[in-house]
C-alpha atoms as a PDB file:
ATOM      1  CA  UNK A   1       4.697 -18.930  -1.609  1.00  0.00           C
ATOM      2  CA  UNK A   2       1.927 -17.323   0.083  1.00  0.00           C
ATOM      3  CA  UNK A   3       0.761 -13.818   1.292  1.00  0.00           C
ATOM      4  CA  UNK A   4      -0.949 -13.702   4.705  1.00  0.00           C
ATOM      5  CA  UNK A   5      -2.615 -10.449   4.089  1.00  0.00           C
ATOM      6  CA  UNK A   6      -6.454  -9.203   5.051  1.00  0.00           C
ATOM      7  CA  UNK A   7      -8.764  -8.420   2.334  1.00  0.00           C
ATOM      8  CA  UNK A   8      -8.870  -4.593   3.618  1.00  0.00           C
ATOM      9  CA  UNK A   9      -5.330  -4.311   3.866  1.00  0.00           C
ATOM     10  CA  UNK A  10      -4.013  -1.398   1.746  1.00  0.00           C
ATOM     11  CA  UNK A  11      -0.506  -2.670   2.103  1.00  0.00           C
ATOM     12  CA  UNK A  12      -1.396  -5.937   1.001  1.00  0.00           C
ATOM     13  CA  UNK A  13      -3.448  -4.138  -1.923  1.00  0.00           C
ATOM     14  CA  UNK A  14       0.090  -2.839  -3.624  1.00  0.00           C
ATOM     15  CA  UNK A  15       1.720  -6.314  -2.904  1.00  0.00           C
ATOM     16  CA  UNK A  16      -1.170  -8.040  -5.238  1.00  0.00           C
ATOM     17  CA  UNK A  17      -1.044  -4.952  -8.115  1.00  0.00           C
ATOM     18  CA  UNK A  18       2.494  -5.341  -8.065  1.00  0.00           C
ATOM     19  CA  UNK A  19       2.479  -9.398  -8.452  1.00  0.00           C
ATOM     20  CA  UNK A  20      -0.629  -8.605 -11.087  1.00  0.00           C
ATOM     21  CA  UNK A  21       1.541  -6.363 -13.002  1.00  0.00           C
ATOM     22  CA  UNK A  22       4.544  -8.828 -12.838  1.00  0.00           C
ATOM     23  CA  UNK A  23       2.829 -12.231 -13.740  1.00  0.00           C
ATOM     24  CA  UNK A  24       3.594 -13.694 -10.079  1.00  0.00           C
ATOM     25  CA  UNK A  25       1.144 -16.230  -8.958  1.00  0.00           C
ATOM     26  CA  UNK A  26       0.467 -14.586  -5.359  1.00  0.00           C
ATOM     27  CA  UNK A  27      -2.250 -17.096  -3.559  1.00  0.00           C
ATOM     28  CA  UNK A  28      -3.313 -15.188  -0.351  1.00  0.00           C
ATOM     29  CA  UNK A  29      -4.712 -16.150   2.841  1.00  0.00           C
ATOM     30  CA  UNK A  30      -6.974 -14.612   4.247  1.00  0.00           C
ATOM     31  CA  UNK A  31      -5.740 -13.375   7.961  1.00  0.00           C
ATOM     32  CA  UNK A  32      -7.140 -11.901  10.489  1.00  0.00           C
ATOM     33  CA  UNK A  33      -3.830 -10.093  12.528  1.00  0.00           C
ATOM     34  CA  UNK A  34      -5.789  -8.823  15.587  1.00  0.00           C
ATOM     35  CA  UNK A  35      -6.743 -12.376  16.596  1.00  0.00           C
ATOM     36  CA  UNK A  36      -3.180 -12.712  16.168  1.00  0.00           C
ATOM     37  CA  UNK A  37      -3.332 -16.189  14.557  1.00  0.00           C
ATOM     38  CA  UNK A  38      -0.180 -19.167  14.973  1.00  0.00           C
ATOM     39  CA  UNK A  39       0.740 -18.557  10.787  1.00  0.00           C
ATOM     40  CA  UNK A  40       0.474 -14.835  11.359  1.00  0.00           C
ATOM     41  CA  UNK A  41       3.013 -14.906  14.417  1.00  0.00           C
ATOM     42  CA  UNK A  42       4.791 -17.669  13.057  1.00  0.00           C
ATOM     43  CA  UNK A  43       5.509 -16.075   9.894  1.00  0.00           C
ATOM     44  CA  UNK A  44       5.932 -12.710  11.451  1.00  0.00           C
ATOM     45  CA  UNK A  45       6.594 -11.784  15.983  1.00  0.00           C
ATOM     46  CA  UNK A  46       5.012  -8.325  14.840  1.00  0.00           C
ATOM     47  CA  UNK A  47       1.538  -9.906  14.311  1.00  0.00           C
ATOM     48  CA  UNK A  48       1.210  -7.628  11.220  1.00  0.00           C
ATOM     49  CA  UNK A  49       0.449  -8.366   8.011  1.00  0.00           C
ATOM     50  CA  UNK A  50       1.307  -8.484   5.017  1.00  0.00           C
ATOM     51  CA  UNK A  51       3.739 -11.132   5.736  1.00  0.00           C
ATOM     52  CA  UNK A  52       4.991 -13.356   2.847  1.00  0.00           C
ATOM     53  CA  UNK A  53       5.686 -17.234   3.711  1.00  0.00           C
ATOM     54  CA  UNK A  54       8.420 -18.712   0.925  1.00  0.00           C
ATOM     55  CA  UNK A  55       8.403 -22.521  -0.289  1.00  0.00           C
ATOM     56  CA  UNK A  56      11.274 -22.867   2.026  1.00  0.00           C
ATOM     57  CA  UNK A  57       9.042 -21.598   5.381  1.00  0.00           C
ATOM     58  CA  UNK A  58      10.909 -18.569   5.494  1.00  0.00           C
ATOM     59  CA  UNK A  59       9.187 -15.493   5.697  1.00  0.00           C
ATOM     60  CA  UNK A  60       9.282 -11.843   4.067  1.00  0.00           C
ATOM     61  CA  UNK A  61       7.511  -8.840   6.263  1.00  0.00           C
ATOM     62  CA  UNK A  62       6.895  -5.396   5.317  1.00  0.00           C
ATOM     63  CA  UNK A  63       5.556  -4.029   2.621  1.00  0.00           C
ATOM     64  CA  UNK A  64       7.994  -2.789   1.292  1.00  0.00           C
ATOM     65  CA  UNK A  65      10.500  -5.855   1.695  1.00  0.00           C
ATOM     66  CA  UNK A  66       8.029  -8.289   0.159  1.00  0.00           C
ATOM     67  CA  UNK A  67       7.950  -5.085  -2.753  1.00  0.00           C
ATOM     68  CA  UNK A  68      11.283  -5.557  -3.243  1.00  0.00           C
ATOM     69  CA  UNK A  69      11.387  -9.426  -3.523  1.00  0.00           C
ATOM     70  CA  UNK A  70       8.497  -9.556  -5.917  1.00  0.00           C
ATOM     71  CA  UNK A  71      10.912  -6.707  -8.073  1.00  0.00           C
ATOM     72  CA  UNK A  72      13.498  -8.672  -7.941  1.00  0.00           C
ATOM     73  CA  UNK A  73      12.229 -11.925  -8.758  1.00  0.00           C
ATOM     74  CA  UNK A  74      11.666 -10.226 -12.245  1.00  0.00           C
ATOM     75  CA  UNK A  75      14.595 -10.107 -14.227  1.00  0.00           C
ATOM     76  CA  UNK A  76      14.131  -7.154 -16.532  1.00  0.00           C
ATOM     77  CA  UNK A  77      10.877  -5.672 -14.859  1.00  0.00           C
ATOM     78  CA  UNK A  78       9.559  -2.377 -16.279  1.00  0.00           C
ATOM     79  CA  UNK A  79       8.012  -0.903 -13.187  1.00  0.00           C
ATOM     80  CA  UNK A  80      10.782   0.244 -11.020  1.00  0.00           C
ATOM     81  CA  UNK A  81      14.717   0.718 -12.410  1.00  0.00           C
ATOM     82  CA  UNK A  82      16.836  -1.582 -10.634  1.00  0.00           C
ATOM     83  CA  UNK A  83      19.102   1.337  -9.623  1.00  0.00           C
ATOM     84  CA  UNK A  84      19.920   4.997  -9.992  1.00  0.00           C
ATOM     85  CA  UNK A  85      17.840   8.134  -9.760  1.00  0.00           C
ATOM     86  CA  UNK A  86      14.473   6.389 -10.946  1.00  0.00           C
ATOM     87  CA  UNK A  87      14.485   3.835  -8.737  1.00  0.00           C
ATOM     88  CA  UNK A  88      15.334   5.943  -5.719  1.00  0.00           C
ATOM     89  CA  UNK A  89      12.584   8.097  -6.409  1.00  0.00           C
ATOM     90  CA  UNK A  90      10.638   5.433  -6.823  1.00  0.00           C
ATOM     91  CA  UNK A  91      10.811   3.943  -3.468  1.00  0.00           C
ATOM     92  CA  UNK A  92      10.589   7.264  -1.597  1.00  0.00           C
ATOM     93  CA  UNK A  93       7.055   7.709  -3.492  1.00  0.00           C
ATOM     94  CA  UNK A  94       6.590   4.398  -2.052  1.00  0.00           C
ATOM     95  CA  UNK A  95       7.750   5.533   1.012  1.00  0.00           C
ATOM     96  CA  UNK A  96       4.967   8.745   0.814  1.00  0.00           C
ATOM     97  CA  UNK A  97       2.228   6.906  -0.236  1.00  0.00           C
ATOM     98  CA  UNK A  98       3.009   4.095   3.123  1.00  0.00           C
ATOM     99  CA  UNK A  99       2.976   7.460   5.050  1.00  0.00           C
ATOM    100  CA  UNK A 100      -0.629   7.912   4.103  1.00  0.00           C
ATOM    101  CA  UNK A 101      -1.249   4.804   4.993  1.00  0.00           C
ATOM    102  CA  UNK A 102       0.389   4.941   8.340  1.00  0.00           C
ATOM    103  CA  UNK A 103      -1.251   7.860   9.374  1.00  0.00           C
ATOM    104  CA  UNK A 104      -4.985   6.780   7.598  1.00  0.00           C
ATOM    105  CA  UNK A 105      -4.887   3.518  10.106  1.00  0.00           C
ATOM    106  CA  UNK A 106      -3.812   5.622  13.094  1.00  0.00           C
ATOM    107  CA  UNK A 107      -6.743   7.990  12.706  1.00  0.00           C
ATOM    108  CA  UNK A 108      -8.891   4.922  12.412  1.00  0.00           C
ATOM    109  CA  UNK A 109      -7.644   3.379  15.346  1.00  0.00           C
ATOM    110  CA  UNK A 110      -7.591   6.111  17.229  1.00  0.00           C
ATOM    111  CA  UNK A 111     -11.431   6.635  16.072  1.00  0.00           C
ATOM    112  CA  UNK A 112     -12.066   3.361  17.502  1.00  0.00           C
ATOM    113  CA  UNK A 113     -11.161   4.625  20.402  1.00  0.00           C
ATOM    114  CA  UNK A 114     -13.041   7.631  20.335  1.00  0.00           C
ATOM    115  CA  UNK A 115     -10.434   9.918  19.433  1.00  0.00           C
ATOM    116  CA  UNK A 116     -11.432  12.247  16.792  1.00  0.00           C
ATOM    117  CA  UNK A 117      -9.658  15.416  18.137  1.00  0.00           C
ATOM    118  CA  UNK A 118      -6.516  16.927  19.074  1.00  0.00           C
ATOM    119  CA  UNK A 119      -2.858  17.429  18.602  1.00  0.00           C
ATOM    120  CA  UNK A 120      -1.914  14.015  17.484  1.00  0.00           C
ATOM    121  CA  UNK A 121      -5.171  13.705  15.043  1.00  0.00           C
ATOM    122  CA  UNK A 122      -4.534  16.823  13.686  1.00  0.00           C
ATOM    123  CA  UNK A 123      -0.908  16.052  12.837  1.00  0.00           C
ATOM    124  CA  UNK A 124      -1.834  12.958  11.257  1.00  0.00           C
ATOM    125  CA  UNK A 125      -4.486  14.741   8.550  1.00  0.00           C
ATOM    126  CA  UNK A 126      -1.475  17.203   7.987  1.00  0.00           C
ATOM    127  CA  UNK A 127       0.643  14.663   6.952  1.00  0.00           C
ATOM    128  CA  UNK A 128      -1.492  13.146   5.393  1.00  0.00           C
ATOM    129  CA  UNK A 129      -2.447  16.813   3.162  1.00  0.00           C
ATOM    130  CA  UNK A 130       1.510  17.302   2.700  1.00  0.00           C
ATOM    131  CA  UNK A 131       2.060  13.855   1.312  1.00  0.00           C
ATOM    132  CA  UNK A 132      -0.813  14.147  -1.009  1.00  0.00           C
ATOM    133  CA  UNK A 133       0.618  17.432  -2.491  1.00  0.00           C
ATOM    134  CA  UNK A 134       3.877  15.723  -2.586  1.00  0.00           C
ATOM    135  CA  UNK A 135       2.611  12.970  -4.889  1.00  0.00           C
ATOM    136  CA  UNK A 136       0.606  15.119  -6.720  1.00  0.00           C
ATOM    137  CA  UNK A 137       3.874  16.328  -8.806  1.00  0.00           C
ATOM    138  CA  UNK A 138       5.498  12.799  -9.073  1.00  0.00           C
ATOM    139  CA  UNK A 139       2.793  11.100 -10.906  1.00  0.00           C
ATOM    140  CA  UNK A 140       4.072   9.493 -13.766  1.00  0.00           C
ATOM    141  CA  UNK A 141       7.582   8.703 -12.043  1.00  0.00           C
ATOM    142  CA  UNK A 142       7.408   5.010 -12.505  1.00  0.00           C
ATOM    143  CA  UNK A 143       4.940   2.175 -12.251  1.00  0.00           C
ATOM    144  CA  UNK A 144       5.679   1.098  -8.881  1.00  0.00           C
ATOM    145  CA  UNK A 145       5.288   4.883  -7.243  1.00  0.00           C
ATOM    146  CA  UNK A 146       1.872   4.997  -9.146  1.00  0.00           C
ATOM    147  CA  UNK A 147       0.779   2.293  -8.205  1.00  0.00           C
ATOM    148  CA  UNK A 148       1.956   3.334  -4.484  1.00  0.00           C
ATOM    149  CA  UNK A 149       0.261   6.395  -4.779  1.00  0.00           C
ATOM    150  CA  UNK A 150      -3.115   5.134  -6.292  1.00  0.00           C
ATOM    151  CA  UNK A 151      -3.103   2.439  -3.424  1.00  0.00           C
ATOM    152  CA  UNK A 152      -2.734   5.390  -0.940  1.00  0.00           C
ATOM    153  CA  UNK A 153      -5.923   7.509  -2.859  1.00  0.00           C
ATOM    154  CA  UNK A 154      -8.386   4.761  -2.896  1.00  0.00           C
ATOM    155  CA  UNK A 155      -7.368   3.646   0.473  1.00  0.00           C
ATOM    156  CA  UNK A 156      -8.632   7.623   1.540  1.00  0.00           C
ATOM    157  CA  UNK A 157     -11.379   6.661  -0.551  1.00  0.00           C
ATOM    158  CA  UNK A 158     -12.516   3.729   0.803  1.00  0.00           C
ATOM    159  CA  UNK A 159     -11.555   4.194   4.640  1.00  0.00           C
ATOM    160  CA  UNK A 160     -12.173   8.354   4.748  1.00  0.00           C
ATOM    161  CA  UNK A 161     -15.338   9.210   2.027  1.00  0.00           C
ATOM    162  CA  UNK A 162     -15.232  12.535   3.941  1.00  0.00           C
ATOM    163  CA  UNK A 163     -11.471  13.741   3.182  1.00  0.00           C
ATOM    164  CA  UNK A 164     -11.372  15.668   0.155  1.00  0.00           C
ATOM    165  CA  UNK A 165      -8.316  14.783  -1.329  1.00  0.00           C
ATOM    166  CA  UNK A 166      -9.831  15.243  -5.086  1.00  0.00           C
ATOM    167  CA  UNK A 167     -10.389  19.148  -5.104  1.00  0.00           C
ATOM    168  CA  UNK A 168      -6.551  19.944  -4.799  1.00  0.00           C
ATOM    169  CA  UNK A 169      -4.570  17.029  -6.460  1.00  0.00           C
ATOM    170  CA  UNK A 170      -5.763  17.165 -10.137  1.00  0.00           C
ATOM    171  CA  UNK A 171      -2.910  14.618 -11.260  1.00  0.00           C
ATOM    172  CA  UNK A 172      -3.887  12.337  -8.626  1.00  0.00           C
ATOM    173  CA  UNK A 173      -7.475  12.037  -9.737  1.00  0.00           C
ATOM    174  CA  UNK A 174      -5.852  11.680 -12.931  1.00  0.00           C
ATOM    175  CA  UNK A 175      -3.894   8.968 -12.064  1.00  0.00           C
ATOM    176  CA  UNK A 176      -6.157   6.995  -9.752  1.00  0.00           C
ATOM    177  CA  UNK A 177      -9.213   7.037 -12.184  1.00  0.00           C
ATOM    178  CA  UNK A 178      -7.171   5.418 -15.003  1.00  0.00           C
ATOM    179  CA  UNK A 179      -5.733   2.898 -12.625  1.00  0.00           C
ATOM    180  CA  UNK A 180      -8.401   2.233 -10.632  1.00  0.00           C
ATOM    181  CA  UNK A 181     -10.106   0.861 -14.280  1.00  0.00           C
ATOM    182  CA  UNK A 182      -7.227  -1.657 -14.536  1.00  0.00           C
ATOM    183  CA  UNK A 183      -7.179  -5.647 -14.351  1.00  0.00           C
ATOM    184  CA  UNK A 184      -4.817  -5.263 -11.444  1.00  0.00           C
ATOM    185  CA  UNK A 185      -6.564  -2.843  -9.233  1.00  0.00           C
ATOM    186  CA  UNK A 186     -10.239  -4.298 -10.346  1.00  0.00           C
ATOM    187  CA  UNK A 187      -8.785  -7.725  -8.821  1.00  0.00           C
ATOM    188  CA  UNK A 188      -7.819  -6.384  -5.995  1.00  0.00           C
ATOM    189  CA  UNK A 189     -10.625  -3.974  -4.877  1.00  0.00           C
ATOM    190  CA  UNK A 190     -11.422  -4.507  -0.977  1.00  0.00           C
ATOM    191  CA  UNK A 191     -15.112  -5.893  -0.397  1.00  0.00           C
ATOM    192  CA  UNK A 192     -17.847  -2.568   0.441  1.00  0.00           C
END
């Protein structure tokens, strides 16, 4: 199997912690999706990535589909409960931290664009500021949601130096410093 994934891609970023974490060999490809390339569309109509290609040809998309398979292809795995309370919570921190990322790449599209203002850029940094307060009290949930939610932070970061996200989320900066030190997130840090 392979993951078609770009090296700035802060979905593709959790996929490659997560198969760290898990022992999965993950070799990735390095794809470009706005030249929308024949793998890419191939693999996955959308033209998005991450998109996983199986053995068989097959394909995985989504985030957090391809999360899901990698759990699952660990019997016994001690980052997300396979069921229950835990792992529910679990998947809607995943489904915060994604939020942050949604909303972080609409901003920078819309920057591209020369959009820095208004209604819909506004809404986006107050999601954005809810989420992060959100996550702030479910560090420590699982593995999976902090990994999630550290992707999410350095992804800020990275893309938005500027966004003070630090000053008010004391368990985040908690949480994101020790990770950030790890094998997993060291291996996957997206080039300057």
């Amino acid at each position: 199997m392979k993951l078609l994934a770009s090296a700035t891609s802060p979905y593709a970023r959790k996929l490659r912690v997560i198969a760290h974490e898990l022992g999965i060999a993950l070799p990735v490809e390095d794809t470009a999706p706005m030249t929308d390339p024949a793998s890419l569309l191939s693999a996955n109509p959308l033209g998005k990535v991450p998109a996983l290609v199986l053995d068989d040809g097959s394909a995985i998309i989504d985030s957090p589909v391809i999360a899901a398979f990698l759990l699952a292809s660990v019997p016994g795995q001690g980052l997300l409960p396979q069921s229950g309370h835990g792992h529910w919570q679990g998947r809607t921190t995943e489904a915060l931290a994604d939020g942050v990322l949604d909303a972080s790449i609409i901003l920078r599209f819309n920057m591209a664009q020369g959009i820095t203002a208004g209604p819909w850029v506004d809404r986006q940094y107050r999601a954005i500021e809810r989420a992060l307060c959100v996550m702030n009290g479910r560090v420590g949930g699982s593995g999976f949601g902090d990994i999630c939610i550290t992707v999410a932070c350095d992804y800020l970061s990275f893309r938005f130096p500027d966004l003070d996200w630090r000053t008010h989320n004391p368990a985040l900066v908690g949480l994101t410093d020790r990770l950030l030190a790890t094998p997993a997130f060291v291996a996957t840090r997206p080039p300057a």
